[in-house]
N, C-alpha and C. Protein backbone atom coordinates (compact mmCIF):
# COMPACT_ATOMS: atom_id res chain seq x y z
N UNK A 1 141.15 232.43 248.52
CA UNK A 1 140.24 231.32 248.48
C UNK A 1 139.55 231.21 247.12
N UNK A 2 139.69 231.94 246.48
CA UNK A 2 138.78 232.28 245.06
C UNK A 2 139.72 230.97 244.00
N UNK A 3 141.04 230.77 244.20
CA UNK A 3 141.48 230.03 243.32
C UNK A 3 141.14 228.19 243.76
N UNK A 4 139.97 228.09 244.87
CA UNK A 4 139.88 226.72 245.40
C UNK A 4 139.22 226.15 244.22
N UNK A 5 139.11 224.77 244.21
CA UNK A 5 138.80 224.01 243.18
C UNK A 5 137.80 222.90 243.63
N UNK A 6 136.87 222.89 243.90
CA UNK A 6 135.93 222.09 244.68
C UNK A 6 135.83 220.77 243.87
N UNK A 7 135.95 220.43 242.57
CA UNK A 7 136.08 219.18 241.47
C UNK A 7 137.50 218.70 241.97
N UNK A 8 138.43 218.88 242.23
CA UNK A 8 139.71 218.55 242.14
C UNK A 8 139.59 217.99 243.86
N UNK A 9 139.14 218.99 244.18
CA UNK A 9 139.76 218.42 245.79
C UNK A 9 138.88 217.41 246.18
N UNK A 10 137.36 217.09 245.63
CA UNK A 10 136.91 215.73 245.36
C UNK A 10 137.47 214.65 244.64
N UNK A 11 137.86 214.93 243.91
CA UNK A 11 138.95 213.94 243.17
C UNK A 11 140.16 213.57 243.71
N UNK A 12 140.90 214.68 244.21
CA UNK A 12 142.18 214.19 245.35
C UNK A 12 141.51 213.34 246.65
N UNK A 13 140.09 213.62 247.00
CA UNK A 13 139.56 213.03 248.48
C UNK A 13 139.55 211.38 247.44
N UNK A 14 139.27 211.19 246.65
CA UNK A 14 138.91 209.68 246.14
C UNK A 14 140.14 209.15 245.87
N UNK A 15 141.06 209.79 245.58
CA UNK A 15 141.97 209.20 244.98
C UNK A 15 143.00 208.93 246.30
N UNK A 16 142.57 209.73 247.39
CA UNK A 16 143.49 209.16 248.93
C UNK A 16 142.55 208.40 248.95
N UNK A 17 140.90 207.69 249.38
CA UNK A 17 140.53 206.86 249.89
C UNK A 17 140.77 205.90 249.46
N UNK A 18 141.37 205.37 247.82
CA UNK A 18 141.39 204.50 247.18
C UNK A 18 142.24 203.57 247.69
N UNK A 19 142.01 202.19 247.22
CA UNK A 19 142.46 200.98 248.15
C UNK A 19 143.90 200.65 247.75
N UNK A 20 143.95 201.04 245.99
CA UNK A 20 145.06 200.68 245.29
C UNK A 20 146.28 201.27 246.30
N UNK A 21 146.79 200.27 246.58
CA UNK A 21 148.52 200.66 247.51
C UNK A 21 149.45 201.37 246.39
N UNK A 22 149.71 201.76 245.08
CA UNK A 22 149.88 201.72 244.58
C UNK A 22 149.84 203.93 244.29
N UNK A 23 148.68 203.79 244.16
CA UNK A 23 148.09 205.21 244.31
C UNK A 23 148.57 206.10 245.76
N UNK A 24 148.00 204.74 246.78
CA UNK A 24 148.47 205.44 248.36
C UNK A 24 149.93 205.78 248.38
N UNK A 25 150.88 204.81 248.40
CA UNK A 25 152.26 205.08 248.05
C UNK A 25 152.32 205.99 247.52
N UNK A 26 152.37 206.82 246.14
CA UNK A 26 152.35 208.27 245.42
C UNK A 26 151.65 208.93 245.69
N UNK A 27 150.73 208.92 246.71
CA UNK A 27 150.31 210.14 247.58
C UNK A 27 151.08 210.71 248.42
N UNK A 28 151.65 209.56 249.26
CA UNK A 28 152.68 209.79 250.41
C UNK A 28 154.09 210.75 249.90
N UNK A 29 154.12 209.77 248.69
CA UNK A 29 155.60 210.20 248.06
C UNK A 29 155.12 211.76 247.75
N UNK A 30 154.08 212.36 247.67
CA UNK A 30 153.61 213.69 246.89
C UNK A 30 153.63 214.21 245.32
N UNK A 31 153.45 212.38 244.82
CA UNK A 31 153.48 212.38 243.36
C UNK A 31 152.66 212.83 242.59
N UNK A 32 151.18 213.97 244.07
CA UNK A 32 150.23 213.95 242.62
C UNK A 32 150.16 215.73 243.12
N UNK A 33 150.79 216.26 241.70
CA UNK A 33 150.95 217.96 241.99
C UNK A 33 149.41 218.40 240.87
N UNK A 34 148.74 217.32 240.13
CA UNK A 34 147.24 217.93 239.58
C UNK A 34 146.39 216.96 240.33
N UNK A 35 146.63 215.86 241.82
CA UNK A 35 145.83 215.17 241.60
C UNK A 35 145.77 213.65 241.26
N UNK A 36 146.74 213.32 240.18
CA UNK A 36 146.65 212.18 239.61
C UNK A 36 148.20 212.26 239.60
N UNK A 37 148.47 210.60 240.20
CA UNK A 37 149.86 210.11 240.08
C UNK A 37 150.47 209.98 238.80
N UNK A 38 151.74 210.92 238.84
CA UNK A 38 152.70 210.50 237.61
C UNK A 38 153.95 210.05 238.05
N UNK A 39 153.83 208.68 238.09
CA UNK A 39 154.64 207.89 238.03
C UNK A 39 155.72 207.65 237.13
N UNK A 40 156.97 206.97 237.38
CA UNK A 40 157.78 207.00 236.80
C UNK A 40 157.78 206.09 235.29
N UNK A 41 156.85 205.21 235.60
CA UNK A 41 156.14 204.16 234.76
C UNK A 41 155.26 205.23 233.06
N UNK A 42 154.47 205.79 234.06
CA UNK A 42 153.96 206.77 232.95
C UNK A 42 154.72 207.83 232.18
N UNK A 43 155.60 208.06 232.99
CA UNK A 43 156.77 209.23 232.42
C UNK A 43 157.54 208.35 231.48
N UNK A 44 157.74 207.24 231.66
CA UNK A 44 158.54 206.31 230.66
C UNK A 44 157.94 206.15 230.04
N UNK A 45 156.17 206.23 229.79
CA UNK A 45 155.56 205.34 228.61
C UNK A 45 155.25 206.62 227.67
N UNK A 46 155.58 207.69 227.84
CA UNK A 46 155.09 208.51 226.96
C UNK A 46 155.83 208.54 226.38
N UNK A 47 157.37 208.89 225.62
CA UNK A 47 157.61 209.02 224.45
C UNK A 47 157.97 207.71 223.83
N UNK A 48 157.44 206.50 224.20
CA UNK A 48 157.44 204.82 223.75
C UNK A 48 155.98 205.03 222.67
N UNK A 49 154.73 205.72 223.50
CA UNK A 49 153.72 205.77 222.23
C UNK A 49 153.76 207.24 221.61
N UNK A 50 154.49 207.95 222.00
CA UNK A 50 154.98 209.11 220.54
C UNK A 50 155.63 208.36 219.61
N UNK A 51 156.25 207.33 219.91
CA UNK A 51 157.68 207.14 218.96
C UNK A 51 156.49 205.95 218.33
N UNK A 52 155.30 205.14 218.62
CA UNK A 52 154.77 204.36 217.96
C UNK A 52 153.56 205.11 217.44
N UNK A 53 153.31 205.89 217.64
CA UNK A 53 152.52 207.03 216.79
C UNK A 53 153.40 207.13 215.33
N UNK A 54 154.20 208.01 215.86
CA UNK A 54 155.28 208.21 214.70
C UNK A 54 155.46 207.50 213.76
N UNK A 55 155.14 206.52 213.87
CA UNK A 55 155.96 205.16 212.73
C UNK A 55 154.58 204.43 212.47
N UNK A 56 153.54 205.09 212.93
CA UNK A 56 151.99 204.67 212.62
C UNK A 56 152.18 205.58 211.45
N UNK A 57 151.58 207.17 212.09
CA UNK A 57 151.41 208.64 211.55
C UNK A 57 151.40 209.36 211.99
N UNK A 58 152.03 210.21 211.62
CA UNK A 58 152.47 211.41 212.51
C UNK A 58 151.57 212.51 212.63
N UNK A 59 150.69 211.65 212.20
CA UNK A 59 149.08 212.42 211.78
C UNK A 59 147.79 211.86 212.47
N UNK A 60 148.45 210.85 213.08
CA UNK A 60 147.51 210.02 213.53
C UNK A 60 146.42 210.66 213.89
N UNK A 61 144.94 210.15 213.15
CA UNK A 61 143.73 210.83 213.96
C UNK A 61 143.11 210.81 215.37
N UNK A 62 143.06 211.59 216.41
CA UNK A 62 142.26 211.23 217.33
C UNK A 62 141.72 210.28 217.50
N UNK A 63 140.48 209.97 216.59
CA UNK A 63 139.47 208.88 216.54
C UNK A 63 140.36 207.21 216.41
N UNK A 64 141.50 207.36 215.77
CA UNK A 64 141.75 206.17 215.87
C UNK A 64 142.68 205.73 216.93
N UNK A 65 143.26 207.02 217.27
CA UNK A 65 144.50 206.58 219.24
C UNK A 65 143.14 206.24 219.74
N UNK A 66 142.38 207.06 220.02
CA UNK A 66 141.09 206.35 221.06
C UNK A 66 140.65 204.96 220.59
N UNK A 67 140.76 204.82 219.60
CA UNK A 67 139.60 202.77 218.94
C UNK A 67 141.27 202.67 219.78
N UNK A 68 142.31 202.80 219.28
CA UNK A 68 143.75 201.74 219.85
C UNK A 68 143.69 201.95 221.41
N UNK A 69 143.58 202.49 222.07
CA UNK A 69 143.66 202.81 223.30
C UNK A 69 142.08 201.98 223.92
N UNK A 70 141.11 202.05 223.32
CA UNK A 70 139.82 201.04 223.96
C UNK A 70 140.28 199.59 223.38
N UNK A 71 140.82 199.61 222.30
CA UNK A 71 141.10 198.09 222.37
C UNK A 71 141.73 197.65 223.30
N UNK A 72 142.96 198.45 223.57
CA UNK A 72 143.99 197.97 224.73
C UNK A 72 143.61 197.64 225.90
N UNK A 73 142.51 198.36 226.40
CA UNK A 73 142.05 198.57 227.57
C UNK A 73 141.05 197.35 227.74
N UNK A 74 140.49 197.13 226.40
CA UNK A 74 139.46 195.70 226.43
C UNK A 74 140.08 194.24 226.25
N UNK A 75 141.32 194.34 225.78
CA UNK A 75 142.00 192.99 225.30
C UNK A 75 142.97 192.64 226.39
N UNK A 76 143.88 193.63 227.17
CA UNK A 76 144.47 193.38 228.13
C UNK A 76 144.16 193.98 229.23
N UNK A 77 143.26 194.85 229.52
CA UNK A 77 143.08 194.95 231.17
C UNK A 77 141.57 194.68 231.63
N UNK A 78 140.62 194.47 230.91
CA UNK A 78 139.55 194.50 231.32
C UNK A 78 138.49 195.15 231.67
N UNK A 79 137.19 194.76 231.49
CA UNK A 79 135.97 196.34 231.78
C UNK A 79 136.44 196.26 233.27
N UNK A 80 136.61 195.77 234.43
CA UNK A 80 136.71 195.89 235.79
C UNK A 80 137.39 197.06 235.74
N UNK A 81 138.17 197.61 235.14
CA UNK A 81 139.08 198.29 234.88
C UNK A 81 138.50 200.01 234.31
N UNK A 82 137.76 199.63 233.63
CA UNK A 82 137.76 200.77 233.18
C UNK A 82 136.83 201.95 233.45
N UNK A 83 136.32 202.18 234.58
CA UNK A 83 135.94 202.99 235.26
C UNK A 83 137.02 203.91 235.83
N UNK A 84 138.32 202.95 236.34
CA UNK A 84 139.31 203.81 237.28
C UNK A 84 139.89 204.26 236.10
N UNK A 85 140.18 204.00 234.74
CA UNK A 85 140.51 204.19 233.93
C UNK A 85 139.87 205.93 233.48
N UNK A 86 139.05 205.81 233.79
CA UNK A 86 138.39 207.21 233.15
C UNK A 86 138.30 208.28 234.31
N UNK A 87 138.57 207.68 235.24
CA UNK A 87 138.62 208.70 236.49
C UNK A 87 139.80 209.32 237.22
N UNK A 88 140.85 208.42 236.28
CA UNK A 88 142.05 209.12 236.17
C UNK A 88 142.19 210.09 234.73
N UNK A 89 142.17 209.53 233.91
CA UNK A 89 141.89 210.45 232.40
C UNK A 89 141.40 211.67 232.81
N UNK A 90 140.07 211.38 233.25
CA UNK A 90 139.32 212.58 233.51
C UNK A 90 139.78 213.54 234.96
N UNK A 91 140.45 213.36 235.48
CA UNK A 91 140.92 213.89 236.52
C UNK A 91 142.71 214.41 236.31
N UNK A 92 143.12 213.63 235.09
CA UNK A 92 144.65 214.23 234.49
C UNK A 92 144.13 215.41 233.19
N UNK A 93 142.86 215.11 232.66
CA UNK A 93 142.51 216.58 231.56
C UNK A 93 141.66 217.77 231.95
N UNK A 94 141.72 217.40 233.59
CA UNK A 94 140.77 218.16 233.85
C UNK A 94 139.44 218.16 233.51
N UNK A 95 139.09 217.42 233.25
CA UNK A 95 137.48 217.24 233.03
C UNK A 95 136.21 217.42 233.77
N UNK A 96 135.94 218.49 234.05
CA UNK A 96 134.88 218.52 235.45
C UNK A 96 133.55 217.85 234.96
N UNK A 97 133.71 217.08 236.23
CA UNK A 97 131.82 215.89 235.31
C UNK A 97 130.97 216.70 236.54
N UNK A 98 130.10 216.40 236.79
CA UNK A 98 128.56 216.91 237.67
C UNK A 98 128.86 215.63 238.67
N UNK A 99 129.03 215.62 239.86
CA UNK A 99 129.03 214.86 240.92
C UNK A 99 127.51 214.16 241.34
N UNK A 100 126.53 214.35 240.34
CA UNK A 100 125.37 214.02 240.62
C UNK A 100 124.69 214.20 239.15
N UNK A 101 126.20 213.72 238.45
CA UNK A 101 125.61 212.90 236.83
C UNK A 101 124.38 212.20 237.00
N UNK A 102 124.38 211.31 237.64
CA UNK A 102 123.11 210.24 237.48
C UNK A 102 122.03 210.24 238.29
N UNK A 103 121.38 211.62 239.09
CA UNK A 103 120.69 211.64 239.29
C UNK A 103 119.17 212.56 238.39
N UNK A 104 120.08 212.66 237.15
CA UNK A 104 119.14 212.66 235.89
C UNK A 104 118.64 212.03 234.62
N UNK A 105 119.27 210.71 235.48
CA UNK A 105 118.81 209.72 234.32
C UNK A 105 117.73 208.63 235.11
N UNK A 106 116.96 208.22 234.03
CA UNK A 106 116.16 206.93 234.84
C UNK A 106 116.60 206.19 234.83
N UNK A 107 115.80 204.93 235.89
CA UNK A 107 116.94 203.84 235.88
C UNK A 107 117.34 202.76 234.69
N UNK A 108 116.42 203.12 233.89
CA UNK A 108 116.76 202.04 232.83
C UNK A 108 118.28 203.17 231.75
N UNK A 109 117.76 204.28 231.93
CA UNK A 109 119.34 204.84 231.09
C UNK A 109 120.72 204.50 232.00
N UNK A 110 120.63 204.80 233.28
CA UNK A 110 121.74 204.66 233.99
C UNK A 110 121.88 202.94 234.31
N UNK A 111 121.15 202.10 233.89
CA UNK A 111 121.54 200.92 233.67
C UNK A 111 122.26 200.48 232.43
N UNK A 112 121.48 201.26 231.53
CA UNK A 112 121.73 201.18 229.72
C UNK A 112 123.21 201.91 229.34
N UNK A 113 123.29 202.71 230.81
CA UNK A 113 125.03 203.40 230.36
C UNK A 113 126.33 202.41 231.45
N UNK A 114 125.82 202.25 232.28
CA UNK A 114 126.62 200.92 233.03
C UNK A 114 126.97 199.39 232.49
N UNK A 115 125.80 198.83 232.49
CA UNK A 115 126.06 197.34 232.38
C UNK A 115 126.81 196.81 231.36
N UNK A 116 127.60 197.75 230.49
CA UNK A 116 128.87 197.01 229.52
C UNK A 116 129.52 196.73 230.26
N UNK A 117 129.98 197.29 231.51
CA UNK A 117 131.02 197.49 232.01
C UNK A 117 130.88 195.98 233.18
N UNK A 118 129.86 194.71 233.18
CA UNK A 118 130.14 193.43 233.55
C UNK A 118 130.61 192.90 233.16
N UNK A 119 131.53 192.06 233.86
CA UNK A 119 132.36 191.18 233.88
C UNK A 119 131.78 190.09 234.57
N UNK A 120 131.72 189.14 233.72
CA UNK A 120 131.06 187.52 233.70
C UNK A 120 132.32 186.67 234.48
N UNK A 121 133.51 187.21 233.96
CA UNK A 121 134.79 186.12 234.11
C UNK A 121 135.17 186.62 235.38
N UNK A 122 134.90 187.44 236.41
CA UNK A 122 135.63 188.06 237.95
C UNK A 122 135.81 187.25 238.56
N UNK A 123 135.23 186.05 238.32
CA UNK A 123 136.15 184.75 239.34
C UNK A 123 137.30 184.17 239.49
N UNK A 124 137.82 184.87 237.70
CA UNK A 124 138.95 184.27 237.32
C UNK A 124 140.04 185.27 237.33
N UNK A 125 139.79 186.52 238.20
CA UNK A 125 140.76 187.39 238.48
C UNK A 125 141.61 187.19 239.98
N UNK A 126 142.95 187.22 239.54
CA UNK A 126 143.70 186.72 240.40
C UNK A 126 143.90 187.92 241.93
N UNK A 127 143.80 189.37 240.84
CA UNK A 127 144.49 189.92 242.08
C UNK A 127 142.86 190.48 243.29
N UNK A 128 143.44 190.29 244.54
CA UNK A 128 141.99 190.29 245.30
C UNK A 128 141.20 191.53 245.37
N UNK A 129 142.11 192.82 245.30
CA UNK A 129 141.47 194.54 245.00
C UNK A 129 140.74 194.28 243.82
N UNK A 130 141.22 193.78 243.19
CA UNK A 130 140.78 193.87 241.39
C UNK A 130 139.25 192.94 241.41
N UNK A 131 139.58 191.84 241.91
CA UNK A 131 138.35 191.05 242.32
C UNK A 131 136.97 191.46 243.15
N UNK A 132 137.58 191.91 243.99
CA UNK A 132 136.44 192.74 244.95
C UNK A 132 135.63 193.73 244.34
N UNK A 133 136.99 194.89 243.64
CA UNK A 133 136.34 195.94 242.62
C UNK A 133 135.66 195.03 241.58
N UNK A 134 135.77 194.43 240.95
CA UNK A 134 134.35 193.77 240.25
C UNK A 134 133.26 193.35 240.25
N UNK A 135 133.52 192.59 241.82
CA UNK A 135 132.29 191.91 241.81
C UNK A 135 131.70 192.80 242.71
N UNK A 136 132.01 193.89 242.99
CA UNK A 136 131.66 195.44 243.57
C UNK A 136 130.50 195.68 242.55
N UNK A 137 131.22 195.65 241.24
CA UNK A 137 130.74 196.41 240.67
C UNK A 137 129.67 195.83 239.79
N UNK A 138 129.56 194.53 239.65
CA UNK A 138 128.83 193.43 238.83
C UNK A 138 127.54 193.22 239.79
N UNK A 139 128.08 193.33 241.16
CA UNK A 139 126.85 193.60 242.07
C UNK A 139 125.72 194.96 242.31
N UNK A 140 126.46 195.53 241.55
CA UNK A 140 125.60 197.56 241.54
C UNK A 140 124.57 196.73 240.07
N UNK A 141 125.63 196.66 239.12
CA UNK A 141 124.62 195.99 238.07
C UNK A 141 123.30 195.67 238.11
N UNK A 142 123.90 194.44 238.54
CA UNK A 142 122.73 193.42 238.54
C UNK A 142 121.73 194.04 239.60
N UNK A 143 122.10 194.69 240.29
CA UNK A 143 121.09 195.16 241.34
C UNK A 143 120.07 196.61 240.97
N UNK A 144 120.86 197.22 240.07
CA UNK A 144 119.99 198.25 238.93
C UNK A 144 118.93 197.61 237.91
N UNK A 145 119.64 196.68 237.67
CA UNK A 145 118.84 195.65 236.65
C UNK A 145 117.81 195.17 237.21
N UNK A 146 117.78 194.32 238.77
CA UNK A 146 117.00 194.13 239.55
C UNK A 146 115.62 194.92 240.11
N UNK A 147 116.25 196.09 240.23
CA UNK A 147 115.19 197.34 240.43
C UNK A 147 114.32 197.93 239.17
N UNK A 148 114.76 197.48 238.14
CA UNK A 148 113.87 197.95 236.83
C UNK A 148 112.34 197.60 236.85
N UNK A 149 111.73 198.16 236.66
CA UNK A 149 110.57 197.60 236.25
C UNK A 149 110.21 196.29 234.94
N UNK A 150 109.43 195.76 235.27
CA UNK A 150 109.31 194.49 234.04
C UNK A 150 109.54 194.80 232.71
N UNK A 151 108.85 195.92 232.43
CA UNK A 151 109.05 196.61 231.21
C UNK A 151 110.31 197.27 231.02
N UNK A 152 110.82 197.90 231.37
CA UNK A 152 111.95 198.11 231.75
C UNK A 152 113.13 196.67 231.49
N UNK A 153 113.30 195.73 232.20
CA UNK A 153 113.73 194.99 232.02
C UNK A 153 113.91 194.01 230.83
N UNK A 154 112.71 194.26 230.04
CA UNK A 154 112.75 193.69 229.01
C UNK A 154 114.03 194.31 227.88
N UNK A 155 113.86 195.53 227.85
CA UNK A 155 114.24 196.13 227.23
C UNK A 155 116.01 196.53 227.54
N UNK A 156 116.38 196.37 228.64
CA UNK A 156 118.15 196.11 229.60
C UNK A 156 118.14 194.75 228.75
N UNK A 157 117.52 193.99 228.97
CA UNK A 157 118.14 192.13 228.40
C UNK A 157 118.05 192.31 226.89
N UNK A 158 117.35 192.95 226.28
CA UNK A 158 117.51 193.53 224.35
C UNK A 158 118.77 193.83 224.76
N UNK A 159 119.35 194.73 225.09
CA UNK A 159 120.37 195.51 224.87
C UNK A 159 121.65 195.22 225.66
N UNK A 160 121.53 193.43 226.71
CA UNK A 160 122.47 192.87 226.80
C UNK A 160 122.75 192.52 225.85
N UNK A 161 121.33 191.29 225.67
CA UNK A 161 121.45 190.44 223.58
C UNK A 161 122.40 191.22 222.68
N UNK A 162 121.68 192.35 222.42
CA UNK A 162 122.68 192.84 221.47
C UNK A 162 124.32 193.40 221.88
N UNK A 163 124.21 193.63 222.89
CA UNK A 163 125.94 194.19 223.06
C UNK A 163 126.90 192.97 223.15
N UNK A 164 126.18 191.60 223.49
CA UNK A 164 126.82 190.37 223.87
C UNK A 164 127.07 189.11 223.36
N UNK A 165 127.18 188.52 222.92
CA UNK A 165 126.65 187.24 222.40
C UNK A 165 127.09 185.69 223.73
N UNK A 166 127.88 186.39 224.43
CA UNK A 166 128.34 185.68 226.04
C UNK A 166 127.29 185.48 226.48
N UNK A 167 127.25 183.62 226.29
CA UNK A 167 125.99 183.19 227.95
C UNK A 167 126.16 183.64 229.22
N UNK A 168 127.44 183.75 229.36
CA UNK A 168 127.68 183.72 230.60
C UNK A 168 126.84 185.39 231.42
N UNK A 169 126.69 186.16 230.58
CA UNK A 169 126.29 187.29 230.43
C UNK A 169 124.96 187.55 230.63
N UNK A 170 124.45 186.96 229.46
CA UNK A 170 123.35 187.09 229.03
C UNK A 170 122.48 186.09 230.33
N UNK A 171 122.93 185.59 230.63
CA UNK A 171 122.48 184.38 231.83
C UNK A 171 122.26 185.29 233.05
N UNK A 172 123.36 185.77 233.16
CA UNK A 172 123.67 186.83 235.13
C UNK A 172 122.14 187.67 235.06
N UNK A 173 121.98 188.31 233.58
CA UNK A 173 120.49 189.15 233.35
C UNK A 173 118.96 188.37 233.07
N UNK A 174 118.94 187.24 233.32
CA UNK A 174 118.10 186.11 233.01
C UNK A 174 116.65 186.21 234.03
């Protein structure tokens, strides 16, 4: 019992409850031997960005696969996105986070570390998991934002202003 993993087997419990059919399917199949599905998709995409590394630099710095890899993630899949995004990352490098991260922040930090992650446009997402997960999550938002104190609040809508220049945005925090 000494080799149990109490981070992991929370992470395998989320990653069966998860809605994505997608995930469920490669559970069934027993695709996840750390946890996180490796798909045949991902097994194909890895030596496609070695080989575009390569012909970048074969030196390529850290700091800049990560700016290419957040662009990607911001230009074609979306912030709705990128939560599951990091909870697979962080659950394929092993990353043990504190399961009760945020019950040491106040609410204006744990607002101030969330609310990039709204999405103004979730109406205009087609698929309905993807939709739900947004406006899931645009609803935690605004509802942290809601709970701030006045003062407090002043200071979440500075730091929409500045992360945004989107009405549509800057409006939802109004």
């Amino acid at each position: 019992m000494s080799d149990f993993n109490l981070h992991k087997w929370f992470k395998n419990q989320y990653l069966q409850e998860n809605d994505d059919p997608k995930i469920g399917s490669e559970l069934e199949a027993g695709l996840f031997g750390t946890g996180v599905a490796e798909s045949e998709a991902s097994n194909n995409l890895v030596p496609l960005i070695l080989n575009a590394i390569d012909q970048v630099d074969e030196t390529l710095h850290y700091g800049d696969f990560a700016k290419a890899i957040a662009t990607i993630l911001k230009d074609e899949y979306g912030s709705h996105n990128f939560g599951k995004f990091m909870e697979v990352l962080h659950a394929e490098l092993g990353i043990e986070e504190s399961l009760n991260e945020n019950e040491d922040l106040s609410s204006l930090d744990k607002f101030l570390k969330y609310f990039k992650s709204y999405d103004a446009y979730v109406e205009y997402i087609d698929d309905g998991g993807q939709y739900r997960r947004a406006k899931e999550n645009n609803n935690a938002i605004l509802g942290m934002y809601n709970a701030l104190s006045p003062e407090d609040k002043k200071t979440a809508f500075k730091a929409v202003q500045d992360h945004t220049k989107d009405e549509r945005t800057i409006n939802a925090f109004k």
